[in-house]
C-alpha atoms as a PDB file:
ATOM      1  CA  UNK A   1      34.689  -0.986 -57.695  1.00  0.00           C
ATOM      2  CA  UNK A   2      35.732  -3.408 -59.792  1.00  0.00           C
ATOM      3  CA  UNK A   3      33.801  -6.246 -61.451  1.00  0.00           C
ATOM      4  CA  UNK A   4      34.371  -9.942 -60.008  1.00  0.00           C
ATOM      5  CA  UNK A   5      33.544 -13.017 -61.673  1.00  0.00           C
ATOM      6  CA  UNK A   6      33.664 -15.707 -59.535  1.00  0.00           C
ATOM      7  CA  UNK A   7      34.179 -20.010 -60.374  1.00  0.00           C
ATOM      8  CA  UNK A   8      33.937 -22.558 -58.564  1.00  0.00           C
ATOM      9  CA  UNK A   9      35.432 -26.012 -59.889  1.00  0.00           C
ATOM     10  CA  UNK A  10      33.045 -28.792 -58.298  1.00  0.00           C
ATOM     11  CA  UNK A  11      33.124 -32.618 -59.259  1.00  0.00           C
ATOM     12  CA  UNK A  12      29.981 -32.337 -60.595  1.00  0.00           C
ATOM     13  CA  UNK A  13      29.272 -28.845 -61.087  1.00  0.00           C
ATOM     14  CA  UNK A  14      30.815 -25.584 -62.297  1.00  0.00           C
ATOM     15  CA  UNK A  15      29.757 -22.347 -61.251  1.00  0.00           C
ATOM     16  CA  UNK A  16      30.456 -19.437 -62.289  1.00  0.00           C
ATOM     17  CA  UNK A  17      28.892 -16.139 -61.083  1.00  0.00           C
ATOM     18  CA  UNK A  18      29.343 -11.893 -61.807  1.00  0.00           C
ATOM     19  CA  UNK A  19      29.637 -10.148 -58.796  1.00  0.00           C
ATOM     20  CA  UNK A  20      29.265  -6.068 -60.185  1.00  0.00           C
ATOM     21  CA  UNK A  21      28.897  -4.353 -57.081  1.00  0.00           C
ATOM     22  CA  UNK A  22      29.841  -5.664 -53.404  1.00  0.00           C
ATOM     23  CA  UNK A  23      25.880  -7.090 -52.869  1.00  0.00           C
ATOM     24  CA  UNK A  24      26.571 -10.563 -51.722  1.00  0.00           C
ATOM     25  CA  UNK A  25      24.640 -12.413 -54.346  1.00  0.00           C
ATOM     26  CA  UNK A  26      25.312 -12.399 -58.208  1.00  0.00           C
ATOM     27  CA  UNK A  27      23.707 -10.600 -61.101  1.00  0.00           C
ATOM     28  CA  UNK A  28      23.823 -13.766 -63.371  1.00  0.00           C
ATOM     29  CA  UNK A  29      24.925 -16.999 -62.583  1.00  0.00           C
ATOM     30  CA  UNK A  30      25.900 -19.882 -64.668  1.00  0.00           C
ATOM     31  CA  UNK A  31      26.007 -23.623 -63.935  1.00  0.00           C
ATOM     32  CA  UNK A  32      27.064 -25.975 -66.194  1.00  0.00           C
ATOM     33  CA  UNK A  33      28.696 -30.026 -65.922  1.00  0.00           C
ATOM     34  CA  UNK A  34      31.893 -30.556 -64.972  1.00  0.00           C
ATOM     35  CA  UNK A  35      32.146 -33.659 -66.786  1.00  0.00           C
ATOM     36  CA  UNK A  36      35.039 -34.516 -64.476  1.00  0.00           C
ATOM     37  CA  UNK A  37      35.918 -37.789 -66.994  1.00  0.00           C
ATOM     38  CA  UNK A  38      37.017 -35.831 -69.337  1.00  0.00           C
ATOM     39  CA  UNK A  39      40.796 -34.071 -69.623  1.00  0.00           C
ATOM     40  CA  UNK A  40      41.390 -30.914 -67.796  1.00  0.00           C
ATOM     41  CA  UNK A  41      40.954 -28.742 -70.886  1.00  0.00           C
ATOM     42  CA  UNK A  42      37.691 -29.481 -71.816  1.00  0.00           C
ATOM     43  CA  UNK A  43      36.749 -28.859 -68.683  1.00  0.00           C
ATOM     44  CA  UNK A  44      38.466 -25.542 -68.445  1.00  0.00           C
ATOM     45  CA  UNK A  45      37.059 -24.452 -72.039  1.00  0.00           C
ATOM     46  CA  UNK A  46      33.478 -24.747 -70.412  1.00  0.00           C
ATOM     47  CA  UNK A  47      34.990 -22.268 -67.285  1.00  0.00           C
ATOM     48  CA  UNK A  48      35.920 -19.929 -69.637  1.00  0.00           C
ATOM     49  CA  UNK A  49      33.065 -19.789 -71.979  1.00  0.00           C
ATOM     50  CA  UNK A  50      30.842 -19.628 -68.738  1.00  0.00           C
ATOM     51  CA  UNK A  51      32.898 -16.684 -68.018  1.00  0.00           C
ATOM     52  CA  UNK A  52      32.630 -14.585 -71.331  1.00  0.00           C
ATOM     53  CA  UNK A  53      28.803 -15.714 -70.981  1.00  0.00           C
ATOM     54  CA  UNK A  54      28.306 -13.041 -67.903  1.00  0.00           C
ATOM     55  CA  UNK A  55      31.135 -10.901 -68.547  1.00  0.00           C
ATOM     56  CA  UNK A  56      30.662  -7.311 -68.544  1.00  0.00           C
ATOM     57  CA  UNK A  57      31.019  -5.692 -71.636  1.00  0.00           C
ATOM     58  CA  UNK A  58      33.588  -3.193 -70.414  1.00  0.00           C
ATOM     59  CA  UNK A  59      36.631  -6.433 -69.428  1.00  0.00           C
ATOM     60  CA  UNK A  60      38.926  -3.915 -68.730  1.00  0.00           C
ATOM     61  CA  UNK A  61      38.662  -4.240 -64.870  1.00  0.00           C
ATOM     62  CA  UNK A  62      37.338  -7.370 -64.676  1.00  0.00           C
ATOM     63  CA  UNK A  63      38.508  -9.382 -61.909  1.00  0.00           C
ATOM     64  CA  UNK A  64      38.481 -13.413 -61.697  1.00  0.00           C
ATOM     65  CA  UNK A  65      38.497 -15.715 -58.788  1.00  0.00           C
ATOM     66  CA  UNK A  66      38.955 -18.854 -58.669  1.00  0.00           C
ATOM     67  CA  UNK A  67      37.390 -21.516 -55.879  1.00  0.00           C
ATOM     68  CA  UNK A  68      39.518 -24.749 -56.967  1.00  0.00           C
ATOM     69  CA  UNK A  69      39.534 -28.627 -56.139  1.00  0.00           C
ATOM     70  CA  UNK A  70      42.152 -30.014 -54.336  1.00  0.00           C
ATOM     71  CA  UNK A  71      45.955 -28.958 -53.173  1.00  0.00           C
ATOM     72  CA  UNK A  72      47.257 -25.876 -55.120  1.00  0.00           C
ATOM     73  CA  UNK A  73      50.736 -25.054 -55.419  1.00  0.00           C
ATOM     74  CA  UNK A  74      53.074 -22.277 -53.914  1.00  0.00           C
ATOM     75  CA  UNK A  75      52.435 -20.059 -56.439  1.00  0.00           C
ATOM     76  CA  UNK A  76      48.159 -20.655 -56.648  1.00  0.00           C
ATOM     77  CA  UNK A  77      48.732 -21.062 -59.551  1.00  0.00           C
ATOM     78  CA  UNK A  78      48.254 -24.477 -60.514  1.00  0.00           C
ATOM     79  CA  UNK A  79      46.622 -27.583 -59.217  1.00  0.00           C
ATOM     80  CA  UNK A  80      48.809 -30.514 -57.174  1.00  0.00           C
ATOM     81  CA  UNK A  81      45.815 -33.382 -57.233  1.00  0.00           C
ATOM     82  CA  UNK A  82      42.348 -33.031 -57.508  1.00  0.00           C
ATOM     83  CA  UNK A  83      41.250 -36.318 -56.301  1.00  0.00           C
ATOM     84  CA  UNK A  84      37.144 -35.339 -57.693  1.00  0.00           C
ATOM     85  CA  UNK A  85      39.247 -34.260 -60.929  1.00  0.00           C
ATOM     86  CA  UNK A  86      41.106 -36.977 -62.835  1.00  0.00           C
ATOM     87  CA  UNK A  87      44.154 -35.870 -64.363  1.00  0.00           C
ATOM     88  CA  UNK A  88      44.530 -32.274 -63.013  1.00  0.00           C
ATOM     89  CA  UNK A  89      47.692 -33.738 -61.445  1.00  0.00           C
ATOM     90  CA  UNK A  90      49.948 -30.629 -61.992  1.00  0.00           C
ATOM     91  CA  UNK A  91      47.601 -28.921 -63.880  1.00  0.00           C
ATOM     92  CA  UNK A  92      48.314 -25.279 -64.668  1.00  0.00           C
ATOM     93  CA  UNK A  93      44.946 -24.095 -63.883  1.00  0.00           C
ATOM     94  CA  UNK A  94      45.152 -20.115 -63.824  1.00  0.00           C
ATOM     95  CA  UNK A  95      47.069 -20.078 -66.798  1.00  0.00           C
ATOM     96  CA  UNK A  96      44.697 -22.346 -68.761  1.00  0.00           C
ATOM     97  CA  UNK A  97      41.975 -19.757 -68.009  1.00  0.00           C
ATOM     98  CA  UNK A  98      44.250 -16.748 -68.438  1.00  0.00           C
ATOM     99  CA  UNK A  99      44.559 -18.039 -71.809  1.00  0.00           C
ATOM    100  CA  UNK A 100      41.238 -18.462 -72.931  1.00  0.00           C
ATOM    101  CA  UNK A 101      40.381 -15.173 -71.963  1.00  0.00           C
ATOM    102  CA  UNK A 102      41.383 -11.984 -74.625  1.00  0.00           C
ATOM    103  CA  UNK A 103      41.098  -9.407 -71.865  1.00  0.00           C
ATOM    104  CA  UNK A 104      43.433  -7.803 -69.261  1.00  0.00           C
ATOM    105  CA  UNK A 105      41.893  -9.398 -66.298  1.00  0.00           C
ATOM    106  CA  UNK A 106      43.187 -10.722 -62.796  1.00  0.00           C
ATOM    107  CA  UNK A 107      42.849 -13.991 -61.806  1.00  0.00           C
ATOM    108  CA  UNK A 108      43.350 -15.506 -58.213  1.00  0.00           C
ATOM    109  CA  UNK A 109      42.858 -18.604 -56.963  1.00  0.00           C
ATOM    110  CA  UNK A 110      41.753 -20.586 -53.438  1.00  0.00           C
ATOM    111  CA  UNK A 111      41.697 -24.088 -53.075  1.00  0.00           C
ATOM    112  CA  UNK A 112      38.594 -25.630 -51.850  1.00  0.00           C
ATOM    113  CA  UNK A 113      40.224 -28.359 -49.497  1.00  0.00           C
ATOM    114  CA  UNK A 114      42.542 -29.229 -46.838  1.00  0.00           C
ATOM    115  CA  UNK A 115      43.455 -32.845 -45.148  1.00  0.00           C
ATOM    116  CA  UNK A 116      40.864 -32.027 -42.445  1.00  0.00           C
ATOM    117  CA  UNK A 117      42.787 -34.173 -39.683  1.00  0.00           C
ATOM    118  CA  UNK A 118      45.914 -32.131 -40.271  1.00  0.00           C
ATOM    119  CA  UNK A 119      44.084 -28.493 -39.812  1.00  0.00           C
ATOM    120  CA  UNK A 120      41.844 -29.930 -37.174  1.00  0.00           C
ATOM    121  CA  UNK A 121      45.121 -31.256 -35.263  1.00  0.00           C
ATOM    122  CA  UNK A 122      47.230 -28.204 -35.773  1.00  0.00           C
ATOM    123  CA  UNK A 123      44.291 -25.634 -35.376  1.00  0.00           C
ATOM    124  CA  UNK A 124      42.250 -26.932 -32.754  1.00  0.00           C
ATOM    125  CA  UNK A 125      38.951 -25.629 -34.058  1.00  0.00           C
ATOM    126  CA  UNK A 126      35.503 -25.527 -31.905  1.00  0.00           C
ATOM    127  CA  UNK A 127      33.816 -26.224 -36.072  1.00  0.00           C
ATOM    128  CA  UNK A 128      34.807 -27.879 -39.170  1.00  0.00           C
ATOM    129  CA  UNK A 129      32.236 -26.273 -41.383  1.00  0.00           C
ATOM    130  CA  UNK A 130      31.491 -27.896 -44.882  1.00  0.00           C
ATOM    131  CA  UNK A 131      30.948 -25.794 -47.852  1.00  0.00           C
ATOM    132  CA  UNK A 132      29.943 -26.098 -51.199  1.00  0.00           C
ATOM    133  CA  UNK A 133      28.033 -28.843 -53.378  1.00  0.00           C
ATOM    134  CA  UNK A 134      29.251 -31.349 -51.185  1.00  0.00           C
ATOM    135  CA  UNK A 135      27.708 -30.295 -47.864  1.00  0.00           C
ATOM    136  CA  UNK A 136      24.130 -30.897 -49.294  1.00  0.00           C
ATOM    137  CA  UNK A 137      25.369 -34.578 -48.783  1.00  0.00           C
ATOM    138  CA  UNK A 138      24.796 -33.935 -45.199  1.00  0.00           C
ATOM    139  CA  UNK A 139      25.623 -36.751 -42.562  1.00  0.00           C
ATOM    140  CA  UNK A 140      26.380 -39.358 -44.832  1.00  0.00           C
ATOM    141  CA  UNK A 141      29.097 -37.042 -45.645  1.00  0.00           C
ATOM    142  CA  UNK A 142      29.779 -35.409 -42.186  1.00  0.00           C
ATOM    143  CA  UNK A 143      29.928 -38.858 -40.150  1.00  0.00           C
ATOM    144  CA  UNK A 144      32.707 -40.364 -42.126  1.00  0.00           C
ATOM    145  CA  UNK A 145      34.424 -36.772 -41.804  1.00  0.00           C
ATOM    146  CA  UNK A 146      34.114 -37.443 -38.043  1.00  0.00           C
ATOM    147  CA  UNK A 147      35.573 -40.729 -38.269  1.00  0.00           C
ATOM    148  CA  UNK A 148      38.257 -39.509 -40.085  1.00  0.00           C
ATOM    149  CA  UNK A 149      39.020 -36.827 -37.644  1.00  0.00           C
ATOM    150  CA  UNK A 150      38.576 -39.175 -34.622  1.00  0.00           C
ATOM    151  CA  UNK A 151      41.058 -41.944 -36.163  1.00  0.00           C
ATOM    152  CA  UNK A 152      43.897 -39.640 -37.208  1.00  0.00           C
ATOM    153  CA  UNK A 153      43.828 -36.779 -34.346  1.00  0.00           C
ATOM    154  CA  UNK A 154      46.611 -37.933 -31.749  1.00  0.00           C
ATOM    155  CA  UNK A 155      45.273 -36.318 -28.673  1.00  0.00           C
ATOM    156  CA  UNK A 156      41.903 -37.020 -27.707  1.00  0.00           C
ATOM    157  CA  UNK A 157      40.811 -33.459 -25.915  1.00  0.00           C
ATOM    158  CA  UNK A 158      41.192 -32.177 -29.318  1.00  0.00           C
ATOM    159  CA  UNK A 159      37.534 -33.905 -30.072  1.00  0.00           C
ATOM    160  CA  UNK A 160      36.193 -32.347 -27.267  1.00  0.00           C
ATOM    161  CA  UNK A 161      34.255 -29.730 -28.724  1.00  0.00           C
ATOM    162  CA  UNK A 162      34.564 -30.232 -32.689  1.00  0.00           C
ATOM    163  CA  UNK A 163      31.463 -29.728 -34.486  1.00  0.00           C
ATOM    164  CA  UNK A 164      31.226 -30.595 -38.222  1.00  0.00           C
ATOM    165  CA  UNK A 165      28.750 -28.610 -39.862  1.00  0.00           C
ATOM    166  CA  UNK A 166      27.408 -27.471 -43.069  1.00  0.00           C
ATOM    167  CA  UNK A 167      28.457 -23.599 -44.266  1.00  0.00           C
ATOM    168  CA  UNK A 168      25.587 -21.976 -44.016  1.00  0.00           C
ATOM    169  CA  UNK A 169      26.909 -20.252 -47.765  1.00  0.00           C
ATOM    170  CA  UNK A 170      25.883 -24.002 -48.858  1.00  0.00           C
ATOM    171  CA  UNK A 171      26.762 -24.338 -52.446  1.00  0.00           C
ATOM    172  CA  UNK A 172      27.634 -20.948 -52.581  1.00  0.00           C
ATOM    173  CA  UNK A 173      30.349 -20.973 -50.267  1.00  0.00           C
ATOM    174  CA  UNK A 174      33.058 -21.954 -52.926  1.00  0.00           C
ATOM    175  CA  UNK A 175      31.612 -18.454 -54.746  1.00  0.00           C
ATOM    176  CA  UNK A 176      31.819 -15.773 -52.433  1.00  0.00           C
ATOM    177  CA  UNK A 177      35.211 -17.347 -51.606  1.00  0.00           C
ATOM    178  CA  UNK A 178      36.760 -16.585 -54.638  1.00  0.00           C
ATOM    179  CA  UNK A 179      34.505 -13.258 -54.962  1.00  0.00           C
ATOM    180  CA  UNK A 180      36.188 -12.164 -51.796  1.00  0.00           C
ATOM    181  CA  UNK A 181      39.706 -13.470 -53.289  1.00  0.00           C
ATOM    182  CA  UNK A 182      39.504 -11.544 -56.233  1.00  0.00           C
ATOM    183  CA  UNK A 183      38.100  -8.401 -54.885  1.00  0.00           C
ATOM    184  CA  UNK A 184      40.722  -8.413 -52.041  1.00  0.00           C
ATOM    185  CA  UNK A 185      43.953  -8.726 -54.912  1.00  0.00           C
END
């Protein structure tokens, strides 16, 4: 079994977490600001130093995932927009963190968001479930997402029966996301 670390990028927060075994919660976990102001590098410099905090001596099978803001491209391999992340407009995130680390490792990423109308019209869903820092917001974040939804979905009996609700992972959910990512590659 090999070793996971697992980081999520909030717009306040990053988290990262090691993962040793498959037990669903994490021997050490790190938070630290995202300071989202700043340029992408900075920011990733504090992801990686989180990392090498709670690394496992032994790196050699280390494993990395990734929970990431906004649209990734084809690849997953870099970030499209990050609206909560000024200027990670075509940022090449795996490879900024690839680089900061010295050992053999493999990194995946997952992006944390989708246009919610779109999935919601093309899935049909019974739930829309919220994860991560943001769902602590609670309804003044889940109304608007309803409004959204209701505004932009073209047929009405896809409302029906969609619930928006909070993961019950809560902040965690961008974690075992990426724990599950990496583990799985």
């Amino acid at each position: 079994m090999h070793p996971v670390i697992a980081v999520d990028f909030g717009g306040t927060h990053i988290r990262a977490a090691l993962f040793p075994t498959e037990h669903p919660h994490p021997s050490k976990l790190i938070k630290t600001k995202t300071l989202a102001s700043q340029d992408p590098v900075p920011v990733v410099e504090r992801a990686v130093a989180a990392i090498e905090e709670i690394a496992p001596h032994d790196e050699s099978k280390l494993r990395i995932g990734i929970a990431s803001p906004g649209l990734l491209d084809h690849n997953k391999e870099g970030v499209l927009d990050a609206s909560n992340l000024p200027g990670w407009e075509n940022f090449p995130l795996k490879a900024e963190i690839e680089s900061g680390i010295y050992a053999h490792i493999s990194v995946e990423m997952i992006q944390n968001s989708q246009h919610l109308a779109s999935l919601v019209h093309a899935l049909n869903p019974s739930r829309v479930v919220i994860g991560g820092g943001m769902a602590q917001i609670g309804e003044l974040l889940f109304n608007p997402i309803r409004e959204v939804i209701v505004d932009e979905i073209i047929l009405p009996a896809f409302l029906e029966s969609v619930e928006v609700l909070p993961a019950k992972l809560g902040d965690n959910s961008g974690l075992i996301g990426a724990k599950v990512l990496a583990r799985e590659a």
